[in-house]
PDB file of N, CA and C in Angstrom:
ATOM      1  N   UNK A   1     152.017  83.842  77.816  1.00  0.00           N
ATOM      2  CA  UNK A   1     151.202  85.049  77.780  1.00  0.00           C
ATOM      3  C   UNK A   1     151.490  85.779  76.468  1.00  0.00           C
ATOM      4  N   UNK A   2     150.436  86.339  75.966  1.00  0.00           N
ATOM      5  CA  UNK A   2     150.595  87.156  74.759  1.00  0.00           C
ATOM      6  C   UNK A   2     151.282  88.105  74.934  1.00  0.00           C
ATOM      7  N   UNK A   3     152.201  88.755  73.274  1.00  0.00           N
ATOM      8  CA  UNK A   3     153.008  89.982  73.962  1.00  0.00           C
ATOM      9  C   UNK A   3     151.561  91.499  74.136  1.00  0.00           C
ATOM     10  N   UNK A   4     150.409  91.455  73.642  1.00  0.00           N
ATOM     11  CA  UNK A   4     149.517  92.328  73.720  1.00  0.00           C
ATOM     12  C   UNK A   4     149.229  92.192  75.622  1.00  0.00           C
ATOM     13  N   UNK A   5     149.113  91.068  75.887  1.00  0.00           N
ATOM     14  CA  UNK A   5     148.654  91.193  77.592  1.00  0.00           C
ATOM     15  C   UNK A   5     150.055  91.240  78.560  1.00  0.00           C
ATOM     16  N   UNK A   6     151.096  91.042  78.033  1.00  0.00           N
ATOM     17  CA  UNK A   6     152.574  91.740  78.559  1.00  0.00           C
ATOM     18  C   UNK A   6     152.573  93.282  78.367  1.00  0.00           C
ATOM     19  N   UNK A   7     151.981  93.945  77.516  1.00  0.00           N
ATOM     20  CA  UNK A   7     152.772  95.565  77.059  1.00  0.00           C
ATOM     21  C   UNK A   7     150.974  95.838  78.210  1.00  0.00           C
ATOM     22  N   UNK A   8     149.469  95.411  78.137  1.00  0.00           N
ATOM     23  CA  UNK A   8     148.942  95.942  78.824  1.00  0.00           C
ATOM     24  C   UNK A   8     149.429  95.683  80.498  1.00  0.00           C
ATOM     25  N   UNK A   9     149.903  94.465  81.028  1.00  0.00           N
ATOM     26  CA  UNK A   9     150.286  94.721  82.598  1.00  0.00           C
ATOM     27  C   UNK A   9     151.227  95.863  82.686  1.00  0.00           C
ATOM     28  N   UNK A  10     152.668  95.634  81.708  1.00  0.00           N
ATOM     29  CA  UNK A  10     153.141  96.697  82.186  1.00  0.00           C
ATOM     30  C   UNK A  10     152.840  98.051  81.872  1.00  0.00           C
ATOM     31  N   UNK A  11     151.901  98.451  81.259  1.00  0.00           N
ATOM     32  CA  UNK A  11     151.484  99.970  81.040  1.00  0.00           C
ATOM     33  C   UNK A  11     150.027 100.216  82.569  1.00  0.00           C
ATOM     34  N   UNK A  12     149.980  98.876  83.245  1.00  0.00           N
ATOM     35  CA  UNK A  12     148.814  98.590  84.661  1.00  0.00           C
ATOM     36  C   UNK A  12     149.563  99.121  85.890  1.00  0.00           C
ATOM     37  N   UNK A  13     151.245  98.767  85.429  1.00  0.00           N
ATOM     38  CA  UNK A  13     151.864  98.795  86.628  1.00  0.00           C
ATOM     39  C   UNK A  13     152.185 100.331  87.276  1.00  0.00           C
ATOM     40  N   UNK A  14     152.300 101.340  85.627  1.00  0.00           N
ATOM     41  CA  UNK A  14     152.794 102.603  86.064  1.00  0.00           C
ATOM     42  C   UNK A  14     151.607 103.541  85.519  1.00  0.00           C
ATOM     43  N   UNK A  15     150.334 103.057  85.322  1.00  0.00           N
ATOM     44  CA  UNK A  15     149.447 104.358  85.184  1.00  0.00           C
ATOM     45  C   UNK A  15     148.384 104.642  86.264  1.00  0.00           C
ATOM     46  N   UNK A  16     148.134 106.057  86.085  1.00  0.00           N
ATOM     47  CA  UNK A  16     147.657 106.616  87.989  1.00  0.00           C
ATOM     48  C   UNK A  16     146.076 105.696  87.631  1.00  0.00           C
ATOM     49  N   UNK A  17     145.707 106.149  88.854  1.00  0.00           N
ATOM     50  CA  UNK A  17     144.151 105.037  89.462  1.00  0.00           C
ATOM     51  C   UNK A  17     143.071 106.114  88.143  1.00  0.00           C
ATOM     52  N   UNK A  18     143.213 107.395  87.539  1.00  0.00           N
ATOM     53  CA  UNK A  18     142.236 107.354  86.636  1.00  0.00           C
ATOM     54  C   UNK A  18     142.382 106.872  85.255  1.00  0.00           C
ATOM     55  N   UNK A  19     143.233 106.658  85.087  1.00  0.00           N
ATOM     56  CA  UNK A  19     143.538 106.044  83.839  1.00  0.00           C
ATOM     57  C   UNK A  19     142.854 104.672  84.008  1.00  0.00           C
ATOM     58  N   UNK A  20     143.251 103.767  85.168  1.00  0.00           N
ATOM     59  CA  UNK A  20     143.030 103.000  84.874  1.00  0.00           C
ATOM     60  C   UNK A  20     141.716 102.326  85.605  1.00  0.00           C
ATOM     61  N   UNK A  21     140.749 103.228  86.111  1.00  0.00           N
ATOM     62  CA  UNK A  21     139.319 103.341  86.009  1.00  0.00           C
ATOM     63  C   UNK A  21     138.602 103.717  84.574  1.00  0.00           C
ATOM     64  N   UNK A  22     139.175 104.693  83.723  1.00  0.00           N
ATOM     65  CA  UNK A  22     138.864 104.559  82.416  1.00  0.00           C
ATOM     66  C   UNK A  22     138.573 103.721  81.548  1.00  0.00           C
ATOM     67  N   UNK A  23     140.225 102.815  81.323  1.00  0.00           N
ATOM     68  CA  UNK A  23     139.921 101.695  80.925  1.00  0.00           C
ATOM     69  C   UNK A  23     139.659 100.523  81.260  1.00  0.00           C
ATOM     70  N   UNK A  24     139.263 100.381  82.266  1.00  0.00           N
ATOM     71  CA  UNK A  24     138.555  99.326  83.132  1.00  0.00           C
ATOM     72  C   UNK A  24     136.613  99.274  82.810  1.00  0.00           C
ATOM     73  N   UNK A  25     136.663 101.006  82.488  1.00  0.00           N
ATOM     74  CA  UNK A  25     135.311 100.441  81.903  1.00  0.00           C
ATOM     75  C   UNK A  25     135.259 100.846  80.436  1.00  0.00           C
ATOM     76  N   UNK A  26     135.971 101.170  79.664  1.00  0.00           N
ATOM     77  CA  UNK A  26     135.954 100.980  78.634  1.00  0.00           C
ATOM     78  C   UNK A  26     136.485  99.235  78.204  1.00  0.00           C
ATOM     79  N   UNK A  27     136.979  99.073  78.766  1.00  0.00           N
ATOM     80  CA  UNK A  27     136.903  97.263  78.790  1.00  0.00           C
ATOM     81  C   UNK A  27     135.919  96.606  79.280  1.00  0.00           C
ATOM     82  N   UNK A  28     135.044  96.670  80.126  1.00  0.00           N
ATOM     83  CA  UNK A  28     134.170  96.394  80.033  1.00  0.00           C
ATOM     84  C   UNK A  28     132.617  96.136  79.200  1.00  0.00           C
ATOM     85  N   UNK A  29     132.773  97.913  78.674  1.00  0.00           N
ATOM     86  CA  UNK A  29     131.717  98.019  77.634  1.00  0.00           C
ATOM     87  C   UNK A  29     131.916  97.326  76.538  1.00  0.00           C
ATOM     88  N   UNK A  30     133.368  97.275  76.125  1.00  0.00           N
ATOM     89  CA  UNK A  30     133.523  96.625  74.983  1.00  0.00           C
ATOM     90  C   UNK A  30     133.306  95.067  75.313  1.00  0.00           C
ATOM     91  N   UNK A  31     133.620  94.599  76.262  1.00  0.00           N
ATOM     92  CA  UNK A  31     132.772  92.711  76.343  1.00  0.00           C
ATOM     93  C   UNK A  31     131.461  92.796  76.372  1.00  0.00           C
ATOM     94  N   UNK A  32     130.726  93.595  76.958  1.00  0.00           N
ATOM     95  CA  UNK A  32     129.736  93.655  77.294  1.00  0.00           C
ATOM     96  C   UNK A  32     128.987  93.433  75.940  1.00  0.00           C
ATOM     97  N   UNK A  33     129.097  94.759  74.406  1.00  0.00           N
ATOM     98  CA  UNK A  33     128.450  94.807  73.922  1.00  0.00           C
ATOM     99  C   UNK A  33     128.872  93.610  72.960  1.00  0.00           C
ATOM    100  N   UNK A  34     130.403  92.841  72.795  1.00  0.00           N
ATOM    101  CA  UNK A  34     130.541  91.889  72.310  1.00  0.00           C
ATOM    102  C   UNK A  34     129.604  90.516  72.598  1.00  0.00           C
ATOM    103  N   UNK A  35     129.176  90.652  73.775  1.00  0.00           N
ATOM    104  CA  UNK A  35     128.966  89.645  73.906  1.00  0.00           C
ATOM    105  C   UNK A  35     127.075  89.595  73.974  1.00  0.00           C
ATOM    106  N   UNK A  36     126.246  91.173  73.317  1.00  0.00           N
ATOM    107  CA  UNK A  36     125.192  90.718  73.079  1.00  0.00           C
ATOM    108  C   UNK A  36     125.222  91.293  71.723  1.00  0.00           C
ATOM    109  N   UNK A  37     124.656  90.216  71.011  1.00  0.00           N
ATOM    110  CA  UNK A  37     124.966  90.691  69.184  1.00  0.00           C
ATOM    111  C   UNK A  37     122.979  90.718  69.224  1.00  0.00           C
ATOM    112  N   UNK A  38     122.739  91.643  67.825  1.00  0.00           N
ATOM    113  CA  UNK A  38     121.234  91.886  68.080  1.00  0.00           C
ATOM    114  C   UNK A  38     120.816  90.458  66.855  1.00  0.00           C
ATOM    115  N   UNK A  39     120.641  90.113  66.655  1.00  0.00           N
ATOM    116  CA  UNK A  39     120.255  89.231  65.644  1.00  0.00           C
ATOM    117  C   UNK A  39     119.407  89.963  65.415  1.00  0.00           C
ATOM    118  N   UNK A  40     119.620  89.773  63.575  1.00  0.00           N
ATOM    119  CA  UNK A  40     119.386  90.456  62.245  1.00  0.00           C
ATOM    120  C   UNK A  40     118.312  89.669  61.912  1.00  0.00           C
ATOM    121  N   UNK A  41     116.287  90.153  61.853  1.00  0.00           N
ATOM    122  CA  UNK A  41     115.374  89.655  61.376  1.00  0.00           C
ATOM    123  C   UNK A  41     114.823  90.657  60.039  1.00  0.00           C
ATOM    124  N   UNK A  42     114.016  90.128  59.906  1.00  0.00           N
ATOM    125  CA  UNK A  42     113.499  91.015  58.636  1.00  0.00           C
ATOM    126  C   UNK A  42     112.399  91.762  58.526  1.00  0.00           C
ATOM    127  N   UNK A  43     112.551  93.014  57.575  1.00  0.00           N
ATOM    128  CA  UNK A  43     111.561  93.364  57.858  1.00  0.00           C
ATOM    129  C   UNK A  43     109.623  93.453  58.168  1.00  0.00           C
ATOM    130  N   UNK A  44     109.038  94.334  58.775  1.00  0.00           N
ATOM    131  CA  UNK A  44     107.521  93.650  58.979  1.00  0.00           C
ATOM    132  C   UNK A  44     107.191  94.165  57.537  1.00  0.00           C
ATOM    133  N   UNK A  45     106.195  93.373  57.175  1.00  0.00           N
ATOM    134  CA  UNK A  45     105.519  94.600  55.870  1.00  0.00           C
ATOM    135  C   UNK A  45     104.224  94.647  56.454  1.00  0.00           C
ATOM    136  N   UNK A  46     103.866  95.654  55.367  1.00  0.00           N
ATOM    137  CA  UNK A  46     102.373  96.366  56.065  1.00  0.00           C
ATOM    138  C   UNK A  46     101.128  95.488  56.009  1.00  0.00           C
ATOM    139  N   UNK A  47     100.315  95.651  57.454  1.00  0.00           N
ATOM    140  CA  UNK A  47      99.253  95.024  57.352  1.00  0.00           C
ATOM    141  C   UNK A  47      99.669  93.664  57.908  1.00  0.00           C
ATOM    142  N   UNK A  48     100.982  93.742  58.881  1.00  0.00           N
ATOM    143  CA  UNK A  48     101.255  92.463  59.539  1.00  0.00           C
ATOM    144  C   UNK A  48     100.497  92.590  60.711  1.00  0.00           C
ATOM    145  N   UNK A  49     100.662  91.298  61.605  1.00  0.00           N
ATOM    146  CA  UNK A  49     100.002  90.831  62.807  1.00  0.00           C
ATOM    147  C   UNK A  49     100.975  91.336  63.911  1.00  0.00           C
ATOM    148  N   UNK A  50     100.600  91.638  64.770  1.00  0.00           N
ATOM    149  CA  UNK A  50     101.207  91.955  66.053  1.00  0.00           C
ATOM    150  C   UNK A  50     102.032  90.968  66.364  1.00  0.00           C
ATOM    151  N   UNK A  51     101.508  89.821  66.547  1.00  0.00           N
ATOM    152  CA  UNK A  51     102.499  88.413  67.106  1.00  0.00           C
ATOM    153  C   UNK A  51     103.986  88.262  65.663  1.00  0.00           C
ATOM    154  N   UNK A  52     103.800  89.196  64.773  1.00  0.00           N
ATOM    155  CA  UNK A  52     105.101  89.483  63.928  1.00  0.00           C
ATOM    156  C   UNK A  52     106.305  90.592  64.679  1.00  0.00           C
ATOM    157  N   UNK A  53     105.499  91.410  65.261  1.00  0.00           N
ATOM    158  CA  UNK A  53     106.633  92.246  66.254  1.00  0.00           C
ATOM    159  C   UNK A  53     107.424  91.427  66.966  1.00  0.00           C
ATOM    160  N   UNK A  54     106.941  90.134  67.404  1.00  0.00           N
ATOM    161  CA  UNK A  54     107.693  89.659  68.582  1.00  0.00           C
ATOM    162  C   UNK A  54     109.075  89.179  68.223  1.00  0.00           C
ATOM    163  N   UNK A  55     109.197  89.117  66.895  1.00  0.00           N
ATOM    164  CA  UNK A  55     110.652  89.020  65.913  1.00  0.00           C
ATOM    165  C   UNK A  55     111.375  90.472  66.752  1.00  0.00           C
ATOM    166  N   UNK A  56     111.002  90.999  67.069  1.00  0.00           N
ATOM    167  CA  UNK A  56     112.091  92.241  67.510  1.00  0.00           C
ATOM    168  C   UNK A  56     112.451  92.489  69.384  1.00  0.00           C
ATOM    169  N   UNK A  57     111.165  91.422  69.802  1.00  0.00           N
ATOM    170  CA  UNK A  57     111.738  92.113  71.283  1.00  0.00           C
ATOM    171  C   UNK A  57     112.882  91.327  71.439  1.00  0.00           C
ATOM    172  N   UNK A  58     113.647  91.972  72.533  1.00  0.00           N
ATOM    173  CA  UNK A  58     114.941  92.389  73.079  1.00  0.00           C
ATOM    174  C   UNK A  58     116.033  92.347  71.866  1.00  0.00           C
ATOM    175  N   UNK A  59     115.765  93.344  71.170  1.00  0.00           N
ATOM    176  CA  UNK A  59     116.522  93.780  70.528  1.00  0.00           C
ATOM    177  C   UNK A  59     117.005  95.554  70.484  1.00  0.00           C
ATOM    178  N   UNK A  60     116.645  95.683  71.367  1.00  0.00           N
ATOM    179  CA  UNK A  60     116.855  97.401  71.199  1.00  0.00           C
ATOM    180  C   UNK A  60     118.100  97.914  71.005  1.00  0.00           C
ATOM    181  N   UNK A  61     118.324  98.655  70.089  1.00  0.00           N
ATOM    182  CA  UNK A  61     119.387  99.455  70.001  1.00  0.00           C
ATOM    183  C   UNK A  61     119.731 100.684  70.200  1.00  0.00           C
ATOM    184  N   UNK A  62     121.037 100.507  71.184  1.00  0.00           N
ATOM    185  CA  UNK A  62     121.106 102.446  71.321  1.00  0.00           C
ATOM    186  C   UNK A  62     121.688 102.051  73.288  1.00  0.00           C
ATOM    187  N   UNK A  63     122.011 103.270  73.670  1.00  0.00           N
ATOM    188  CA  UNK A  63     122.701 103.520  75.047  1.00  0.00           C
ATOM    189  C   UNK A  63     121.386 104.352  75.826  1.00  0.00           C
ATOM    190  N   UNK A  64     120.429 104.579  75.352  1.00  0.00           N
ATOM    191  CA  UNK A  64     118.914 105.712  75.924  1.00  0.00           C
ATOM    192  C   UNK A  64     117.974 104.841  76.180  1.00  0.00           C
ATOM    193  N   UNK A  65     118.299 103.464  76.704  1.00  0.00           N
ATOM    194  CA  UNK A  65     116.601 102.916  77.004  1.00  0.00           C
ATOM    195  C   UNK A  65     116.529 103.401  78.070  1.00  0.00           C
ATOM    196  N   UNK A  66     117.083 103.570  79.486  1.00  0.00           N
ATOM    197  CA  UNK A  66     116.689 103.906  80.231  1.00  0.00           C
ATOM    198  C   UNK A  66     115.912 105.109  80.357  1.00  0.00           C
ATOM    199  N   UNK A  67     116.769 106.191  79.227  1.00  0.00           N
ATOM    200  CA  UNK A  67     115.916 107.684  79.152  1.00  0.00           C
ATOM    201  C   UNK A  67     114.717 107.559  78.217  1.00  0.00           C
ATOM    202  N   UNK A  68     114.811 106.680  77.467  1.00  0.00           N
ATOM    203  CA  UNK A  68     113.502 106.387  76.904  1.00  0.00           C
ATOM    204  C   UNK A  68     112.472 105.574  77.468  1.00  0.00           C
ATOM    205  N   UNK A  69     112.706 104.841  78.410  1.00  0.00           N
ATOM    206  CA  UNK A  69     111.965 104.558  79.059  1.00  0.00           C
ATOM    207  C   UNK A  69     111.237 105.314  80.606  1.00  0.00           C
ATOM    208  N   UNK A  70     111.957 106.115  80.889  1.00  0.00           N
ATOM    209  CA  UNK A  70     111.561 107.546  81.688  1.00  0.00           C
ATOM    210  C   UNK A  70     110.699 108.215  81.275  1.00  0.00           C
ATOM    211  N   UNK A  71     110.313 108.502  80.133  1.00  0.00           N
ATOM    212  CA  UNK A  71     109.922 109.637  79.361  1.00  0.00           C
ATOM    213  C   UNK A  71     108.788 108.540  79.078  1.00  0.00           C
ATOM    214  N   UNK A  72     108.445 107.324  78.567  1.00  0.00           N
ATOM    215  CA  UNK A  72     107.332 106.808  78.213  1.00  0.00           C
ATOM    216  C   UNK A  72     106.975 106.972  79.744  1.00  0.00           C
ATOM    217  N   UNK A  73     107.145 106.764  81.062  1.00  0.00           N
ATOM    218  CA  UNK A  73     106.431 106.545  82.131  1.00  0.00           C
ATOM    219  C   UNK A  73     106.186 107.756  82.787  1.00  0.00           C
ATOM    220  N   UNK A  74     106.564 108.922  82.575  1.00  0.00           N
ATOM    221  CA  UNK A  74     106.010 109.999  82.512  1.00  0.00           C
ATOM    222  C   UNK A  74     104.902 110.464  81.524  1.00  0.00           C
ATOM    223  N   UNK A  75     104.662 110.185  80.489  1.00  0.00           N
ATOM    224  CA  UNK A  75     104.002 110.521  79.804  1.00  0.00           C
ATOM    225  C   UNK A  75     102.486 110.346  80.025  1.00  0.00           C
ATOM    226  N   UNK A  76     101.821 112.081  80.370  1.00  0.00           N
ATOM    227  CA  UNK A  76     100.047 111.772  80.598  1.00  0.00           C
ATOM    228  C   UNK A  76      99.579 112.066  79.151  1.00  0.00           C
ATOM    229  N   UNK A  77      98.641 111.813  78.965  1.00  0.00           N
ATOM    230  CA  UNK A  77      97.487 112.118  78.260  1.00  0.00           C
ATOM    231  C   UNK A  77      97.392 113.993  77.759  1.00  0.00           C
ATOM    232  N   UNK A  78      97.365 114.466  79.239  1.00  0.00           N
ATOM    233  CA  UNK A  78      97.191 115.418  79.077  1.00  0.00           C
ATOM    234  C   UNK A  78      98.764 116.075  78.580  1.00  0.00           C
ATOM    235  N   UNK A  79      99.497 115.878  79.310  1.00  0.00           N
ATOM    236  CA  UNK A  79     100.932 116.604  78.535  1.00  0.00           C
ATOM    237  C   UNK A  79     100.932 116.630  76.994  1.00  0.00           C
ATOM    238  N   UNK A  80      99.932 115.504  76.234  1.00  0.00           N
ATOM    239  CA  UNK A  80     100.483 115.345  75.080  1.00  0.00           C
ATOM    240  C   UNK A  80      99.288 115.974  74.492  1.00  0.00           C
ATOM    241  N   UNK A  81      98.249 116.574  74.848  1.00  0.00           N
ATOM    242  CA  UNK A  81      97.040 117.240  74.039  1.00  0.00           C
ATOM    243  C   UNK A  81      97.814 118.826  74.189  1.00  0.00           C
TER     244      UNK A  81
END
């Protein structure tokens, strides 16, 4: 065993249950976002084709899709005149 995963059990053994709900998901987030990388395309230039966007889906960046996606499905017509 590494001495880095020896000094984290024993700092597992004596810290209270919020500590180590903390970093339980701060360990998490950090695999999480390791493990989706956005691949790097290039840019559109003007007067491209739509079927050129498709270089970008699922790539979103940022922690707000969900709130950005709230806010597009709320959005009437009329709210925005």
């Amino acid at each position: 065993m590494s001495p880095i995963k020896e000094l984290l059990l024993a700092a597992i053994a004596t810290a209270p249950e919020s500590v180590l709900e903390k970093t339980l998901n701060y360990l998490e987030s950090e695999l999480k976002s390791s493990n989706t990388a956005i691949p790097e395309v290039e840019p559109i230039l003007r007067n491209s084709k739509a079927k050129d966007l498709l270089k970008f889906a699922g790539t979103w960046q940022g922690e707000d899709f969900e709130e950005c996606l709230q806010q597009v499905e709320s959005f009437t017509l009329e709210s925005w005149i």
